[in-house]
PDB file of N, CA and C in Angstrom:
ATOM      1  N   UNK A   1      45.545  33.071   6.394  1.00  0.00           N
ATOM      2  CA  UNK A   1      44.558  33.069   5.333  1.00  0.00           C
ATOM      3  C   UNK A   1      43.213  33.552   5.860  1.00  0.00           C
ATOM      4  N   UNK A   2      42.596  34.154   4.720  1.00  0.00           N
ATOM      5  CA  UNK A   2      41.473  34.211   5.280  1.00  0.00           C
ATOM      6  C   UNK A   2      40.199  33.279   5.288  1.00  0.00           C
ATOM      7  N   UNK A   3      39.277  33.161   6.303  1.00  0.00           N
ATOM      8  CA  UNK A   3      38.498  32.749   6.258  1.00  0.00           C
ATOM      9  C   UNK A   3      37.098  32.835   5.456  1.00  0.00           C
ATOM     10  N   UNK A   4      36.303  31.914   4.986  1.00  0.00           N
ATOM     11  CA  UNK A   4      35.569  31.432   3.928  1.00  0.00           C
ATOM     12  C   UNK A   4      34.531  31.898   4.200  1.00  0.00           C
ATOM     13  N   UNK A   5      33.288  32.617   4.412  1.00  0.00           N
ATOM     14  CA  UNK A   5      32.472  32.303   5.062  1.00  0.00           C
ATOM     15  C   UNK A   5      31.640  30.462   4.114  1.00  0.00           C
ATOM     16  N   UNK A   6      30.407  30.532   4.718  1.00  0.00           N
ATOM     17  CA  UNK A   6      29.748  29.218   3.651  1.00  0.00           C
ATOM     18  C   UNK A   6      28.664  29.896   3.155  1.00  0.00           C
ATOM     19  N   UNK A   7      28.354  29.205   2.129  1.00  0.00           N
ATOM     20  CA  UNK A   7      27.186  29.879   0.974  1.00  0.00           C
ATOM     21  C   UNK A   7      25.763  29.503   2.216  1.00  0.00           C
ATOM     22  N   UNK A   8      25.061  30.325   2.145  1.00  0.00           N
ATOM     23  CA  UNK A   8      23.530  30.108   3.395  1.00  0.00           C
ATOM     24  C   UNK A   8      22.466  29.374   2.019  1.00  0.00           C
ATOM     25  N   UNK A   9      21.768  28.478   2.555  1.00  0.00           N
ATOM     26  CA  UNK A   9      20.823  28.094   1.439  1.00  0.00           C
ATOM     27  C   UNK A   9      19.401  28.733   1.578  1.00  0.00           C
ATOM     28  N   UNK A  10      18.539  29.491   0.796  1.00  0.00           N
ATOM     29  CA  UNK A  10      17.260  29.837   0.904  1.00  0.00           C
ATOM     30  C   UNK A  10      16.522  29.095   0.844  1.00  0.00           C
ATOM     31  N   UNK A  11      15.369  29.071   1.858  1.00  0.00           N
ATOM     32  CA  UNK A  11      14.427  27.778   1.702  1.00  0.00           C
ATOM     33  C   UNK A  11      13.366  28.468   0.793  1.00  0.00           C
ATOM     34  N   UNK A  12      12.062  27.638  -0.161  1.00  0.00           N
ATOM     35  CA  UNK A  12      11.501  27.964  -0.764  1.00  0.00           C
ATOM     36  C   UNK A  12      10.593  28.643   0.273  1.00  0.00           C
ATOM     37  N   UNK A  13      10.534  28.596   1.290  1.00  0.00           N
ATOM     38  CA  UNK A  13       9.350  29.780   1.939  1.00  0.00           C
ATOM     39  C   UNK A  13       9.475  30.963   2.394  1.00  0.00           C
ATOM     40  N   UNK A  14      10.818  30.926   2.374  1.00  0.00           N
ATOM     41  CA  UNK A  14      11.804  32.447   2.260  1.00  0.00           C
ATOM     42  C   UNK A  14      11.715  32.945   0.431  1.00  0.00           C
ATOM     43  N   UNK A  15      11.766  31.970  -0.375  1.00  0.00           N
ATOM     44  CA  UNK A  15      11.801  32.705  -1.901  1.00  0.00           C
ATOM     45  C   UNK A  15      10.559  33.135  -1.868  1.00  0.00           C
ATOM     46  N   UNK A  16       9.048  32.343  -1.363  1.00  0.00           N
ATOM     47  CA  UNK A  16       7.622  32.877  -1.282  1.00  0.00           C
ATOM     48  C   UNK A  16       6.973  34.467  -1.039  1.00  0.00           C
ATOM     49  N   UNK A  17       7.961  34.200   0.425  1.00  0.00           N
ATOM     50  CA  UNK A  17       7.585  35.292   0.545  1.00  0.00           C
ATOM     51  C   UNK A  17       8.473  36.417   0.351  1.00  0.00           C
ATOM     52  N   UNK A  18       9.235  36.486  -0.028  1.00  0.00           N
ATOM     53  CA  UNK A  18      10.062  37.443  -0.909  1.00  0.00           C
ATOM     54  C   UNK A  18       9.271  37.954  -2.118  1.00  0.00           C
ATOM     55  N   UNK A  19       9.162  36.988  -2.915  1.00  0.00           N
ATOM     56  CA  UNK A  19       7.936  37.236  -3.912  1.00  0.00           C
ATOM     57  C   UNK A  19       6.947  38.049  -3.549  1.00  0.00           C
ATOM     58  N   UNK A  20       5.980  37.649  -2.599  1.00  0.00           N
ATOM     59  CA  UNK A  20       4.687  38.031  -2.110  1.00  0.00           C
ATOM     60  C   UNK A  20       5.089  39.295  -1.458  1.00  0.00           C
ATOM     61  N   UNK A  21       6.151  39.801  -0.733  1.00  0.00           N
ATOM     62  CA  UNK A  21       6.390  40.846  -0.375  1.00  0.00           C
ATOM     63  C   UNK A  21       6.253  42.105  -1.717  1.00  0.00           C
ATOM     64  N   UNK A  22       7.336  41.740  -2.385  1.00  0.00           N
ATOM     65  CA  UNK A  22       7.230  42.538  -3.967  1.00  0.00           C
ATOM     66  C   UNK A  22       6.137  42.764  -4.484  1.00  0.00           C
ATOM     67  N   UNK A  23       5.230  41.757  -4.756  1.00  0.00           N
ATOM     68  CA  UNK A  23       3.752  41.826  -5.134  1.00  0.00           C
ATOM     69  C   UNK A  23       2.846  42.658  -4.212  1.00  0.00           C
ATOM     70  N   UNK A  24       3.140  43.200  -3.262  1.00  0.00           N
ATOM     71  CA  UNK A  24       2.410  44.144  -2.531  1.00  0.00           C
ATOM     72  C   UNK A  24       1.540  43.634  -1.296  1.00  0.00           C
ATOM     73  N   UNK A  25       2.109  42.787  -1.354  1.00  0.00           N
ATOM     74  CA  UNK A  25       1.724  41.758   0.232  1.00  0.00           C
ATOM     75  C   UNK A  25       2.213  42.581   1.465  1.00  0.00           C
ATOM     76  N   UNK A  26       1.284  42.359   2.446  1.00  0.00           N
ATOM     77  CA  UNK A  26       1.493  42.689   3.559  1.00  0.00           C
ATOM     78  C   UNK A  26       1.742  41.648   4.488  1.00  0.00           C
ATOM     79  N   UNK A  27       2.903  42.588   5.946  1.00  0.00           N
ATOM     80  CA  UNK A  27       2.828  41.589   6.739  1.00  0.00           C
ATOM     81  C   UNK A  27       1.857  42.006   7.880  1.00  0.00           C
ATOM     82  N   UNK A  28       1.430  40.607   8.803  1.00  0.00           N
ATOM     83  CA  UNK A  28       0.714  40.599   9.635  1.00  0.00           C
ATOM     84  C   UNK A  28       0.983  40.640  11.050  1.00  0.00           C
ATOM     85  N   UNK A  29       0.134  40.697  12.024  1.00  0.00           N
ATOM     86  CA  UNK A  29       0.872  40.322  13.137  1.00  0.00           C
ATOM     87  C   UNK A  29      -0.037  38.732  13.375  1.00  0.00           C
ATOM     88  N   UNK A  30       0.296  37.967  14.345  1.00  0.00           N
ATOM     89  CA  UNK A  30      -0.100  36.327  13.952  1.00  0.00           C
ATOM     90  C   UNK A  30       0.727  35.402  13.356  1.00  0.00           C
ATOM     91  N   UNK A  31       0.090  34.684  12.135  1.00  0.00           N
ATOM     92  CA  UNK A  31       0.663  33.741  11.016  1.00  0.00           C
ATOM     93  C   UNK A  31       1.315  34.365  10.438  1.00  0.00           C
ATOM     94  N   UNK A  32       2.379  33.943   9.957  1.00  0.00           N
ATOM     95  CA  UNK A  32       2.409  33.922   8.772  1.00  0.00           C
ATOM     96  C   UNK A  32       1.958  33.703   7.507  1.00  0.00           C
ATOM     97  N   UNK A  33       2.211  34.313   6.686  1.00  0.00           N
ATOM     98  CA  UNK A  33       1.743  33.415   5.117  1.00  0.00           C
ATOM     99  C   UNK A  33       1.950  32.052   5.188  1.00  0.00           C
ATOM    100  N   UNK A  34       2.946  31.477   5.017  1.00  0.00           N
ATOM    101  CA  UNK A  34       3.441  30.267   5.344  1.00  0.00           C
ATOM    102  C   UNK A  34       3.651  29.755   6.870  1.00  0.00           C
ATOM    103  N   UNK A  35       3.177  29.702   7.421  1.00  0.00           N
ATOM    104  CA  UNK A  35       3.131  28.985   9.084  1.00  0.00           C
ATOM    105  C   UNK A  35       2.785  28.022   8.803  1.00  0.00           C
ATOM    106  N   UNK A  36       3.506  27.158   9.259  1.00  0.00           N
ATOM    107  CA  UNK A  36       3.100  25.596   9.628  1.00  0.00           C
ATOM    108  C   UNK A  36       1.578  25.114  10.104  1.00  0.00           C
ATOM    109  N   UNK A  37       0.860  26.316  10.867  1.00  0.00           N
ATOM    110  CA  UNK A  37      -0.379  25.885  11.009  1.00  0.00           C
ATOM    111  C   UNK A  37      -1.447  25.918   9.555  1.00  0.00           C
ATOM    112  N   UNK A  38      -0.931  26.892   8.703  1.00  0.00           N
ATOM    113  CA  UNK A  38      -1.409  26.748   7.582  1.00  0.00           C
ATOM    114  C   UNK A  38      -1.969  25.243   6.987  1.00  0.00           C
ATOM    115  N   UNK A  39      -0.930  24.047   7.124  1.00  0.00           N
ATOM    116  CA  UNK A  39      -0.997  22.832   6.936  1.00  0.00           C
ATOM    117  C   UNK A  39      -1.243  21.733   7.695  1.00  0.00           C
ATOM    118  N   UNK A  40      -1.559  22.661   8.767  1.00  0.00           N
ATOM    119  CA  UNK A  40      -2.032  21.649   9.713  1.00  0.00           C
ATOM    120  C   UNK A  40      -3.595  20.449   9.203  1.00  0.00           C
ATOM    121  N   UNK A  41      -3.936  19.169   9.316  1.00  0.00           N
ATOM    122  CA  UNK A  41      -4.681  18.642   8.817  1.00  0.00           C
ATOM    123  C   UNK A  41      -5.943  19.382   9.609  1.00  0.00           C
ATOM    124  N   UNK A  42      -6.123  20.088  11.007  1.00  0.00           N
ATOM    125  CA  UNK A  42      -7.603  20.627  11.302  1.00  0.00           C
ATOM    126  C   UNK A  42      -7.523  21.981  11.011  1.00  0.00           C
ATOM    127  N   UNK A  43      -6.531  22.367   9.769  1.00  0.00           N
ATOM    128  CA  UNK A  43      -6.998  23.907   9.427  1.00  0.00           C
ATOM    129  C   UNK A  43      -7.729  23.739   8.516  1.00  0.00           C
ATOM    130  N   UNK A  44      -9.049  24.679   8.890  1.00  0.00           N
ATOM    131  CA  UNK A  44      -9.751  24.827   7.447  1.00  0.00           C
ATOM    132  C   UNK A  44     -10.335  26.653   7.128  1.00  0.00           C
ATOM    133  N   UNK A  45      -9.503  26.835   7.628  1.00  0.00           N
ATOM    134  CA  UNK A  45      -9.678  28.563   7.683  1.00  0.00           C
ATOM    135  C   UNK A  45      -8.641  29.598   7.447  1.00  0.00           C
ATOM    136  N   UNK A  46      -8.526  30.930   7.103  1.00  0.00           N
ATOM    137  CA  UNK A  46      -7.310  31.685   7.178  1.00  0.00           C
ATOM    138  C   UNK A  46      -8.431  33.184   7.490  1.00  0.00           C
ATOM    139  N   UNK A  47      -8.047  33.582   7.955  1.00  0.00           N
ATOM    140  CA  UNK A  47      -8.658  34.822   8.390  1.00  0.00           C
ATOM    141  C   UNK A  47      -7.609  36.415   8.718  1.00  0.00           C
ATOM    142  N   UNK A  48      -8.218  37.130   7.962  1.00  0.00           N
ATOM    143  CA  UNK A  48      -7.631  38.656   8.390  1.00  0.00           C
ATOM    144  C   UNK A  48      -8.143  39.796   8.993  1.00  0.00           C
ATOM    145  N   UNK A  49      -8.277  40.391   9.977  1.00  0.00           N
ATOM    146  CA  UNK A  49      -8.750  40.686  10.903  1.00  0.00           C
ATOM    147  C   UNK A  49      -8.047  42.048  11.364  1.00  0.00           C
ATOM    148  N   UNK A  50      -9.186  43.674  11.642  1.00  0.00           N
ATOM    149  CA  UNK A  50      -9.018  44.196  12.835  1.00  0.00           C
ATOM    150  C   UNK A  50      -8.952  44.133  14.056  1.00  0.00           C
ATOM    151  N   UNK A  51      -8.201  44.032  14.876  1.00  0.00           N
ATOM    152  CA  UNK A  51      -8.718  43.676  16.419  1.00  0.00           C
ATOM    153  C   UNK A  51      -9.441  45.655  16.759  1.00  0.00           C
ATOM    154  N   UNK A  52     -10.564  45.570  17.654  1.00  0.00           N
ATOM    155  CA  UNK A  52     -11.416  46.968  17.546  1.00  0.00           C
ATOM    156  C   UNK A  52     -11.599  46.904  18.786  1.00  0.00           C
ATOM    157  N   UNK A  53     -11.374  46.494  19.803  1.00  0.00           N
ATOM    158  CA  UNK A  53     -11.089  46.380  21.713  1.00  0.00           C
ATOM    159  C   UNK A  53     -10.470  45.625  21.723  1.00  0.00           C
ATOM    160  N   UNK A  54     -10.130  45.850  23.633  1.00  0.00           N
ATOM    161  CA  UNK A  54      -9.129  45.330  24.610  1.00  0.00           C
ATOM    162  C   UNK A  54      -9.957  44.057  24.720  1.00  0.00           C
ATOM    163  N   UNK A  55     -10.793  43.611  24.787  1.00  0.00           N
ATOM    164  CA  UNK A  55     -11.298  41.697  24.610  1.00  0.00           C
ATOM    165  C   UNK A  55     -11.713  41.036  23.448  1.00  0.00           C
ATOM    166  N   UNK A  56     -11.069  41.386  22.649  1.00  0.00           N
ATOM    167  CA  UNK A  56     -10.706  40.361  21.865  1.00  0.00           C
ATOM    168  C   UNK A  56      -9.693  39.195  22.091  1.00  0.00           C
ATOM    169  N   UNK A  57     -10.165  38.062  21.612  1.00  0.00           N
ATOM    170  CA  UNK A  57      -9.384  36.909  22.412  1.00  0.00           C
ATOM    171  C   UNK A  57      -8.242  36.568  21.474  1.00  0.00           C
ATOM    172  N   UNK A  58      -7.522  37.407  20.773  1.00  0.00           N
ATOM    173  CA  UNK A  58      -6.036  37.518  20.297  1.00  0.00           C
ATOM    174  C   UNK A  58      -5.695  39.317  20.102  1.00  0.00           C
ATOM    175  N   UNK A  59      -4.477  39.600  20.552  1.00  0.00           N
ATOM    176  CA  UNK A  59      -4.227  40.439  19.540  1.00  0.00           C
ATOM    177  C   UNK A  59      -4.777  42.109  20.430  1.00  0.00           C
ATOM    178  N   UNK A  60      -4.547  42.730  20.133  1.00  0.00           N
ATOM    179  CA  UNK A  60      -4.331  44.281  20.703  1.00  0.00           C
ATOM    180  C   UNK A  60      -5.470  44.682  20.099  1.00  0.00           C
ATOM    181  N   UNK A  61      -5.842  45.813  20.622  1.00  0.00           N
ATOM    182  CA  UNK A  61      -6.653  46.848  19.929  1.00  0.00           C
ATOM    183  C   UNK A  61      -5.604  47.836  18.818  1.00  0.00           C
ATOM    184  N   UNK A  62      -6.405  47.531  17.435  1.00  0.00           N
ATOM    185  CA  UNK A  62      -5.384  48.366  16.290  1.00  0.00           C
ATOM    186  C   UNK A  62      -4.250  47.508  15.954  1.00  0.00           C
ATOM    187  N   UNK A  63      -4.437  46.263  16.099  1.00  0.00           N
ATOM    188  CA  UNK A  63      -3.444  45.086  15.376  1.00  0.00           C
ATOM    189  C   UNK A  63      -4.391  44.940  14.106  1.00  0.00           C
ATOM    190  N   UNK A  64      -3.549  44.371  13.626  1.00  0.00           N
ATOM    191  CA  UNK A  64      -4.369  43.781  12.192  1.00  0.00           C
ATOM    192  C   UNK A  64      -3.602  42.315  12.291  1.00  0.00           C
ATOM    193  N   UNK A  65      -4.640  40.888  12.071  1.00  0.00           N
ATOM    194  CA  UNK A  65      -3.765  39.996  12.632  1.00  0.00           C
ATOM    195  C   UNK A  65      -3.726  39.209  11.107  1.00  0.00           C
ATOM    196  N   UNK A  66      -3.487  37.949  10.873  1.00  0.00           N
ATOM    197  CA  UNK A  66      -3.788  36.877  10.315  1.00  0.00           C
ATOM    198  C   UNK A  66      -3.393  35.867  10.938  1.00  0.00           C
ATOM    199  N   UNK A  67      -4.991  34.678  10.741  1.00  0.00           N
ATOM    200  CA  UNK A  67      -4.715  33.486  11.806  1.00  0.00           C
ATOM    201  C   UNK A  67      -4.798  32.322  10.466  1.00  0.00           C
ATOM    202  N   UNK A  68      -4.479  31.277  11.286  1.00  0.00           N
ATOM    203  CA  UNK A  68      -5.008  29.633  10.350  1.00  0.00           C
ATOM    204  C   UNK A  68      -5.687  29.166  11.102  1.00  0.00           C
ATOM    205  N   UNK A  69      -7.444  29.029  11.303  1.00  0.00           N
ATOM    206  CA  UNK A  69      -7.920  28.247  12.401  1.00  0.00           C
ATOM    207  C   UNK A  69      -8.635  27.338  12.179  1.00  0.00           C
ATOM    208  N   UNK A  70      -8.980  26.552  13.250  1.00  0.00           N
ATOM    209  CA  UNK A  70     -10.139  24.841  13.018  1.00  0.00           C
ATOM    210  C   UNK A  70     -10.842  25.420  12.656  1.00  0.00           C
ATOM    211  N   UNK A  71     -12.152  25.037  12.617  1.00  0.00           N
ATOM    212  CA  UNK A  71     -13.496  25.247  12.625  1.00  0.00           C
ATOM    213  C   UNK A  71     -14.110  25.946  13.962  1.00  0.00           C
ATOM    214  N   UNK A  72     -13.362  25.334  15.370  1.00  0.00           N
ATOM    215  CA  UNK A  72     -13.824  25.443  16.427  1.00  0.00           C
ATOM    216  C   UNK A  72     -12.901  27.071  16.758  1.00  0.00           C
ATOM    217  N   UNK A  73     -12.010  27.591  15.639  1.00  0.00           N
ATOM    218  CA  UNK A  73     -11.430  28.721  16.444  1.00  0.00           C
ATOM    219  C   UNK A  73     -11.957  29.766  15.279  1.00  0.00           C
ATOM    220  N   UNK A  74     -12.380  29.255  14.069  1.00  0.00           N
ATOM    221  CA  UNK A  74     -13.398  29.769  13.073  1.00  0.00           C
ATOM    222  C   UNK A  74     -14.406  30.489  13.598  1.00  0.00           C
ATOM    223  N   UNK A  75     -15.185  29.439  14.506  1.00  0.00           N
ATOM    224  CA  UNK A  75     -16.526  30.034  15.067  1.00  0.00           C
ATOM    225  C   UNK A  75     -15.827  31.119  16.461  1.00  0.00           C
ATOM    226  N   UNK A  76     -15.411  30.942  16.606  1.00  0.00           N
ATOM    227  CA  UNK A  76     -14.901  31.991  18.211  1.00  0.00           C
ATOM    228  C   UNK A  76     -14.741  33.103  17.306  1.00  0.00           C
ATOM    229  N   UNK A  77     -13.913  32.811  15.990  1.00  0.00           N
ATOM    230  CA  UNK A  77     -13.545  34.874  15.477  1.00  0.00           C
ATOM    231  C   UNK A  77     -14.966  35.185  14.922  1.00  0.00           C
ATOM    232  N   UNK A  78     -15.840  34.414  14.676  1.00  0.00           N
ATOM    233  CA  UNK A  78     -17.012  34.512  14.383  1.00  0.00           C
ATOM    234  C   UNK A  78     -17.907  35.187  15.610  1.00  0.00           C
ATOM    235  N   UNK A  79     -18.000  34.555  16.622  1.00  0.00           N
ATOM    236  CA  UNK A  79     -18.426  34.864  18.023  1.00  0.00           C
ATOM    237  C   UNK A  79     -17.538  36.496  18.236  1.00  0.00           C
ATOM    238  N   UNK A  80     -16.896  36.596  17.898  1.00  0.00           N
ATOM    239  CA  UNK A  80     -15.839  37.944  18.173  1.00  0.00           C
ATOM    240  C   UNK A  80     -16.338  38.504  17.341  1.00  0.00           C
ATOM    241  N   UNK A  81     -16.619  38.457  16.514  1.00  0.00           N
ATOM    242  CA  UNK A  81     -16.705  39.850  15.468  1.00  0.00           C
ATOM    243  C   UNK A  81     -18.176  40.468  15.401  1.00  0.00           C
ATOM    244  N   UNK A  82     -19.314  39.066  16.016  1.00  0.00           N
ATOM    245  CA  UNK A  82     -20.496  39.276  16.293  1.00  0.00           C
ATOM    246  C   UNK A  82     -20.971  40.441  17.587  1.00  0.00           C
ATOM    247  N   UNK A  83     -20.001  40.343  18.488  1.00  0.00           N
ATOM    248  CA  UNK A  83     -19.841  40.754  19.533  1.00  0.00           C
ATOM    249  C   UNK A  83     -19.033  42.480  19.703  1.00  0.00           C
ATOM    250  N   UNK A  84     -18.320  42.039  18.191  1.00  0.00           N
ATOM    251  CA  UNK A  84     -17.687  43.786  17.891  1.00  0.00           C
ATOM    252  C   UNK A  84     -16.047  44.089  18.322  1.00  0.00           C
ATOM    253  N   UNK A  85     -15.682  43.081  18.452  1.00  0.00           N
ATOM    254  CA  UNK A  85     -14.429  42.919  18.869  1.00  0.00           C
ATOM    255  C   UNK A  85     -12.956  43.084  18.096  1.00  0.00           C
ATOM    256  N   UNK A  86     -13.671  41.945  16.836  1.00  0.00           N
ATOM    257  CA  UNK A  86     -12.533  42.263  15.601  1.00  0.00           C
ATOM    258  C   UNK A  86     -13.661  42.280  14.714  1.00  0.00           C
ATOM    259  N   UNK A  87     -13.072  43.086  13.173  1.00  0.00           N
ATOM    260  CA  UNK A  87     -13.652  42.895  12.355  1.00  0.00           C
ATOM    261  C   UNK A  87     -13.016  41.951  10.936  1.00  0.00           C
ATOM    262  N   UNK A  88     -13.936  40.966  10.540  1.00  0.00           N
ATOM    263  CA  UNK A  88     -13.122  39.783   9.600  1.00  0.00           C
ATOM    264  C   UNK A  88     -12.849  40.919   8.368  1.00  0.00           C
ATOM    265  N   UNK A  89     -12.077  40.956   7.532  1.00  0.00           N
ATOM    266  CA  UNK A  89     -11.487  41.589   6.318  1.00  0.00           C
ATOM    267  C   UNK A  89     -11.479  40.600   5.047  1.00  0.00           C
ATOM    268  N   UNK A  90     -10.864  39.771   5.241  1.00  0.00           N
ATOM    269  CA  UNK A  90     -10.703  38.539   4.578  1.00  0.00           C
ATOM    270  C   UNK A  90     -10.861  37.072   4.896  1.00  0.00           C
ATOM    271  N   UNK A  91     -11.549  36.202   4.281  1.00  0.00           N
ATOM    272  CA  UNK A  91     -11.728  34.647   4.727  1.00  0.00           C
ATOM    273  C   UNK A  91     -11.056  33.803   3.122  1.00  0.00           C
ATOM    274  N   UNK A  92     -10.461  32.819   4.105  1.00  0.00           N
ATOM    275  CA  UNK A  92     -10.258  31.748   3.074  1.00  0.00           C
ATOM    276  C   UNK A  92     -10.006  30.316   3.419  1.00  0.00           C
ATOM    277  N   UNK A  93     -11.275  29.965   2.751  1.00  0.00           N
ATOM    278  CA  UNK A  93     -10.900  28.539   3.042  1.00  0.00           C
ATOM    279  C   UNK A  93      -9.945  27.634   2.741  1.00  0.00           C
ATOM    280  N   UNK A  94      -8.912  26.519   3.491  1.00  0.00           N
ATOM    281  CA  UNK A  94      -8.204  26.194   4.196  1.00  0.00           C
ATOM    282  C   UNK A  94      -8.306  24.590   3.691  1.00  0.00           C
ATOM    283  N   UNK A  95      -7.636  24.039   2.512  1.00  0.00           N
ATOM    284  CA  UNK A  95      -7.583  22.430   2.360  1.00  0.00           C
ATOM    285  C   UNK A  95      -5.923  22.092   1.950  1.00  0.00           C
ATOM    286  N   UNK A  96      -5.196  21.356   2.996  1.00  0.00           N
ATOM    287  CA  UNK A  96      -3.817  20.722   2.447  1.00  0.00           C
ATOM    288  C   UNK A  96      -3.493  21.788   2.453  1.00  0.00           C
ATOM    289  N   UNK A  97      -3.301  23.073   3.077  1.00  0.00           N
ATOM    290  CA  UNK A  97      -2.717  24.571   2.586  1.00  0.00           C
ATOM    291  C   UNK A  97      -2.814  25.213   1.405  1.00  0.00           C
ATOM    292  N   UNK A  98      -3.788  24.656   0.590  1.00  0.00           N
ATOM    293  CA  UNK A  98      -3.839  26.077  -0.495  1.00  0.00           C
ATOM    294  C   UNK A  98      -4.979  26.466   0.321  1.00  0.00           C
ATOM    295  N   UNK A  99      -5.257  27.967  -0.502  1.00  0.00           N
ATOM    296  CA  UNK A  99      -6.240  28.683   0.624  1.00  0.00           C
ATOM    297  C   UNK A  99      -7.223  29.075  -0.941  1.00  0.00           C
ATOM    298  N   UNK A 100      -8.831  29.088  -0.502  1.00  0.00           N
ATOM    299  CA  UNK A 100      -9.684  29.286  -1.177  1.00  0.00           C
ATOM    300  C   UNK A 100     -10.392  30.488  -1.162  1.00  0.00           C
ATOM    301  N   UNK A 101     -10.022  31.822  -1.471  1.00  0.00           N
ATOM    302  CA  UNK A 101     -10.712  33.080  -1.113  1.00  0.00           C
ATOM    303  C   UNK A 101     -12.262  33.377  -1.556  1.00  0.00           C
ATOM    304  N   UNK A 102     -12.843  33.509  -0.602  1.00  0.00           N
ATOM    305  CA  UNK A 102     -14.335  34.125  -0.024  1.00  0.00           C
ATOM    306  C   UNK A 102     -14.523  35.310  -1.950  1.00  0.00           C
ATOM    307  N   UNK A 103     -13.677  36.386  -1.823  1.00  0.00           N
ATOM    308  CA  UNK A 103     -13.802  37.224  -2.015  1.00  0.00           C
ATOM    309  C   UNK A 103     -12.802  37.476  -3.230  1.00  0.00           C
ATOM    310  N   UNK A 104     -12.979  37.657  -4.626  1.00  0.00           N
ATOM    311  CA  UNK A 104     -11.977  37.505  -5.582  1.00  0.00           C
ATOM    312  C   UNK A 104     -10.807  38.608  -5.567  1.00  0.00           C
ATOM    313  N   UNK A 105     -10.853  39.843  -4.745  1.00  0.00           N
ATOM    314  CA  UNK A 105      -9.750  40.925  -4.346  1.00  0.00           C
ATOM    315  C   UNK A 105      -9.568  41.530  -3.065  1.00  0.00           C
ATOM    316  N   UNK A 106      -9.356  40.013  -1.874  1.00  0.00           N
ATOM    317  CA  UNK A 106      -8.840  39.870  -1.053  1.00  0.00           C
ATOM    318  C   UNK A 106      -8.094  40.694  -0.509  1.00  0.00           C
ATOM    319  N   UNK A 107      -7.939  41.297   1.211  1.00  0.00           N
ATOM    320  CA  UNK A 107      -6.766  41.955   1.584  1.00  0.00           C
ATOM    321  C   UNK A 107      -5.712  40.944   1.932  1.00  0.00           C
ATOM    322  N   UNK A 108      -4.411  41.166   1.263  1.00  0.00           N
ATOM    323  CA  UNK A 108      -3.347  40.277   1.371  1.00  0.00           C
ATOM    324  C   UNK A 108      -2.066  41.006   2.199  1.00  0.00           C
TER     325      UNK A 108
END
């Protein structure tokens, strides 16, 4: 006889971003959309980002990243971008994981 395979179950953060893909979402290098740090209780940030040199403290020159960060890794891409390193694209603030956009037509 042959063998069965078993039905695979989709988790809802696989249906998400399936969705969000269709909708014209991009992917990043970094986070994910859904990463667990997203929900972390000291995220209060989401950030999208050029990296524009070799010292930047994530990430390549000509990456485009997305992070979830504290406050304390907030101010460093802050310190970075002051400095010319990356440039921020998008901000959003960061409560329980919904995210609060800066900017009403966001790069996603």
């Amino acid at each position: 006889m042959k063998e069965v395979e078993p039905l695979r179950t989709v988790t809802m953060r696989e249906l998400m971003e399936d969705a969000r893909l269709r909708a014209g979402a991009q992917n990043f290098k970094g986070h994910d959309f859904m990463d667990l740090a997203r929900f972390d209780e000291k995220t209060r940030h989401m950030i999208i980002f050029d990296v524009l040199t070799h010292n930047s403290r994530v990430g390549f020159k000509g990456d485009r990243m997305r992070l979830f960060l504290s406050e304390t890794g907030y101010q460093n891409a802050l310190e970075d971008q002051k400095c010319g390193n990356i440039k921020i694209l998008t901000h959003a603030g960061v409560h329980h994981g919904d995210l609060y956009y800066d900017n009403p037509d966001p790069v996603r």
